[in-house]
Protein backbone atom coordinates (compact mmCIF):
# COMPACT_ATOMS: atom_id res chain seq x y z
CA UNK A 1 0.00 0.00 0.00
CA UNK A 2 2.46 2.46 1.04
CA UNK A 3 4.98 1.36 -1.83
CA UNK A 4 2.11 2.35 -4.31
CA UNK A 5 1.38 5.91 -2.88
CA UNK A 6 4.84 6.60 -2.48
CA UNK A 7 5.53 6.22 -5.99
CA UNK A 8 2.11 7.82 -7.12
CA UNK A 9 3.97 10.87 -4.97
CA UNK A 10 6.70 10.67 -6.62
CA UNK A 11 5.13 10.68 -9.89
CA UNK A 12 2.98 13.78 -9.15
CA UNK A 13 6.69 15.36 -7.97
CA UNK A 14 8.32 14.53 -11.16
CA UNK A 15 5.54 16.31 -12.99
CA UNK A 16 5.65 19.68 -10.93
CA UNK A 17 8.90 19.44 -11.23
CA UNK A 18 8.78 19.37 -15.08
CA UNK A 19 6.39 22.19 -15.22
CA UNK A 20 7.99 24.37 -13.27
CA UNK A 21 11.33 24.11 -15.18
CA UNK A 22 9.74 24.90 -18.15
CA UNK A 23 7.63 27.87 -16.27
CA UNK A 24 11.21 29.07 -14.80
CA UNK A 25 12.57 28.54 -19.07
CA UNK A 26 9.47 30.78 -20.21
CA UNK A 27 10.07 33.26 -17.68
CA UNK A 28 13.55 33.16 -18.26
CA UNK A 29 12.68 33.97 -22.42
CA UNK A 30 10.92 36.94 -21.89
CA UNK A 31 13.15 38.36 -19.81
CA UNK A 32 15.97 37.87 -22.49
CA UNK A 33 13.67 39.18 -25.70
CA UNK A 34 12.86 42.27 -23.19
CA UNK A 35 16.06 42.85 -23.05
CA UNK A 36 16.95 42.73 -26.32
CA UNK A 37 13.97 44.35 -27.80
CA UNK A 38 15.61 47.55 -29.26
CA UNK A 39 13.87 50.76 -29.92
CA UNK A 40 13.79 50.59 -33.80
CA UNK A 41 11.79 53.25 -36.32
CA UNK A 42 8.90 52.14 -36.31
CA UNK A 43 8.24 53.36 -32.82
CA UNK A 44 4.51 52.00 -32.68
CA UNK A 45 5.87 48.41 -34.00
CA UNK A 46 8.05 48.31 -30.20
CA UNK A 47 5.57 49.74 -27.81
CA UNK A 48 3.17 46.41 -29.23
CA UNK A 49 5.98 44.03 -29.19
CA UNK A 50 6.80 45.14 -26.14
CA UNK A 51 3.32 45.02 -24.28
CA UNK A 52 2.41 41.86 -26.00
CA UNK A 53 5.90 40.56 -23.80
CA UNK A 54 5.11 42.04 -20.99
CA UNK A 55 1.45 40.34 -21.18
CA UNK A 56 3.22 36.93 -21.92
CA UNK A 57 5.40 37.60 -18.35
CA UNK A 58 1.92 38.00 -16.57
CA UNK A 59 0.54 34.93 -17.92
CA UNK A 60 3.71 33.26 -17.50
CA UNK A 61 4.15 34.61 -13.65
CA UNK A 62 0.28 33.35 -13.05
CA UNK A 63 1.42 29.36 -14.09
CA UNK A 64 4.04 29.91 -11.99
CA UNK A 65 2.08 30.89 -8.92
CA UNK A 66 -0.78 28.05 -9.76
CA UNK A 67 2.69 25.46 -9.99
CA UNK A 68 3.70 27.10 -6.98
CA UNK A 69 0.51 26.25 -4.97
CA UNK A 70 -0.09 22.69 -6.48
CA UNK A 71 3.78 22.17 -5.28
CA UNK A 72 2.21 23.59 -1.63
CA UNK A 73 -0.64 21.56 -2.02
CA UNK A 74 1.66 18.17 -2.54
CA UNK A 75 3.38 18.90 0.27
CA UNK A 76 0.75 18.53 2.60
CA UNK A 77 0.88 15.10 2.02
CA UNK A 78 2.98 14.39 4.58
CA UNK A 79 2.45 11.50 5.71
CA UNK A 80 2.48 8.44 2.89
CA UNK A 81 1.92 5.52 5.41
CA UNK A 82 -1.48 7.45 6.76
CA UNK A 83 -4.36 5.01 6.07
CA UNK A 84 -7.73 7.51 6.29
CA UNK A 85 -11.15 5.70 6.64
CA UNK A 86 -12.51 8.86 4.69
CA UNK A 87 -11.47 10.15 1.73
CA UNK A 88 -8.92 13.08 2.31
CA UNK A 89 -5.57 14.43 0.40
CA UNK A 90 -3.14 11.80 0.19
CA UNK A 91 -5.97 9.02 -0.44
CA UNK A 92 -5.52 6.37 -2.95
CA UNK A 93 -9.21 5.87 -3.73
CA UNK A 94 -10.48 2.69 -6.21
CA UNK A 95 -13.69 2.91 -7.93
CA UNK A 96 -16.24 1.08 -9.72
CA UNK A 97 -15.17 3.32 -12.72
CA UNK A 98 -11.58 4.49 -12.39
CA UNK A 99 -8.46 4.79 -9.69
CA UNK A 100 -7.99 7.80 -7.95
CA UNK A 101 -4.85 9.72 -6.27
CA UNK A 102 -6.06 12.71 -4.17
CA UNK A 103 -3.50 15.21 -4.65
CA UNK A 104 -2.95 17.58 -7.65
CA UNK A 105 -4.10 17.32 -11.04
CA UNK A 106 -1.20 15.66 -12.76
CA UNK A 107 -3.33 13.55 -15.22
CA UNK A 108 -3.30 9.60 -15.54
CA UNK A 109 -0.06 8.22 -13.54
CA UNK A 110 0.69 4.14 -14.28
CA UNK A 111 1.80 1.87 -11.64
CA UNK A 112 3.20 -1.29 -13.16
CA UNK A 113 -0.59 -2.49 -14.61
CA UNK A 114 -2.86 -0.11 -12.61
CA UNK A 115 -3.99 3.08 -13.75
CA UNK A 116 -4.74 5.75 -11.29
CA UNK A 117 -5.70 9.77 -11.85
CA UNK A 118 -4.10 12.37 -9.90
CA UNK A 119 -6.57 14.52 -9.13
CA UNK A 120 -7.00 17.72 -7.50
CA UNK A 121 -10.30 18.18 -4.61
CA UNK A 122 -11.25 20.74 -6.24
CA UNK A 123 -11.58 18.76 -9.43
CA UNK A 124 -15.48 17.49 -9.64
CA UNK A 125 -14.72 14.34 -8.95
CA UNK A 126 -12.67 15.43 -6.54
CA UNK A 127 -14.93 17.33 -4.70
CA UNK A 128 -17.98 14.43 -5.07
CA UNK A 129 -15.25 11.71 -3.82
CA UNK A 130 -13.63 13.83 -0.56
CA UNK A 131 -15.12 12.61 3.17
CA UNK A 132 -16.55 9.52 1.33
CA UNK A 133 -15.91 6.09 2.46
CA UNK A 134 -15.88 2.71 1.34
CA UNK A 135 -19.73 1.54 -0.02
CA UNK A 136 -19.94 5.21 -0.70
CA UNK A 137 -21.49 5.92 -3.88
CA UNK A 138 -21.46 9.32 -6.06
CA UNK A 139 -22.76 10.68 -9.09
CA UNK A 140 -20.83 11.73 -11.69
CA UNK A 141 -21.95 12.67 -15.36
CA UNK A 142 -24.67 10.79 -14.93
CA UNK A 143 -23.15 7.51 -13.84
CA UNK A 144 -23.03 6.02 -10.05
CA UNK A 145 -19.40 5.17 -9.10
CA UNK A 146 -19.41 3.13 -6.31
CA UNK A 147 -16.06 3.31 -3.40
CA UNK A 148 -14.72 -0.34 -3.47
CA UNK A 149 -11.33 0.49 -1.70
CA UNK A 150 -9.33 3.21 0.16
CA UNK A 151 -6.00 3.35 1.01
C-alpha cells in the first residue's frame, strides 16, 4: 500500500517538477527578448511588441504561482503511510469506474498495470469523492461510481 502511494507521490513530484522548469525557461525567455527588444523606427511596432511581452510575463508569472501552490498543495501530504477511513488528500481511492490519487491534477499516472488519476479536490470528482468512504457511492456525469477500496 504504502509502496504504491509513495511512488504515485513521486510521480505527481516529477511532474511539478517538469512544469515548473519549463515555467522558470518561459520566464527566463521573456526576460531575455525584453532585453533585447531595441527601440527601432517604427516606434509603434516596439511599444506592441513590447506590451504583447510584458502580457506573456503576466501569464507566465500566473502558471508559476498556480505550480507554486499545487507544489504547496503536494506537500501537505505528509504523511504516505497514513491510512484515512474517509477520503482526504493523500488518499488512494479505487472505484467502480476508475483509480484515484487525491492530490494535484497531474493527469493519468501508471503503476506497473494499474492506472490511477491524480486529481485535484477541487476537481469534480474530486470534490464528489472527498469525506466519502468505502460503499460510498457518487454521481458523476450521470453515472453512479461506487467506493470499493481506500488506502
Amino acid at each position: 500500500m504504502a509502496l504504491i502511494k509513495q511512488q504515485l507521490y513521486s510521480q505527481c513530484q516529477a511532474f511539478l517538477t517538469q512544469r515548473l522548469q519549463t515555467i522558470q525557461s518561459s520566464v527566463q525567455d521573456v526576460e531575455r527578448a525584453l532585453l533585447s527588444e531595441t527601440k527601432s523606427s517604427a516606434g509603434d511596432k516596439h511599444e506592441t511588441g513590447r506590451a504583447m511581452l510584458q502580457l506573456e510575463r503576466e501569464n507566465i508569472s500566473h502558471s508559476l504561482a498556480e505550480a507554486e501552490k499545487e507544489l504547496s498543495v503536494l506537500n501537505k501530504i505528509n504523511n504516505i503511510k497514513h491510512r484515512s477511513k474517509v477520503v482526504a488528500l493523500g488518499s488512494i481511492v479505487y472505484t467502480s469506474k476508475a483509480n484515484y490519487f487525491i492530490a494535484i491534477s497531474a493527469g493519468k499516472l501508471q503503476i506497473d498495470s494499474l492506472s490511477f488519476y491524480a486529481i485535484s479536490i477541487s476537481t469534480p470528482i474530486g470534490q464528489l469523492l472527498i469525506s466519502k468512504k468505502v460503499g460510498d457511492t457518487v454521481m458523476f456525469r450521470e453515472e453512479v461510481i461506487s467506493i470499493t477500496k481506500l488506502m
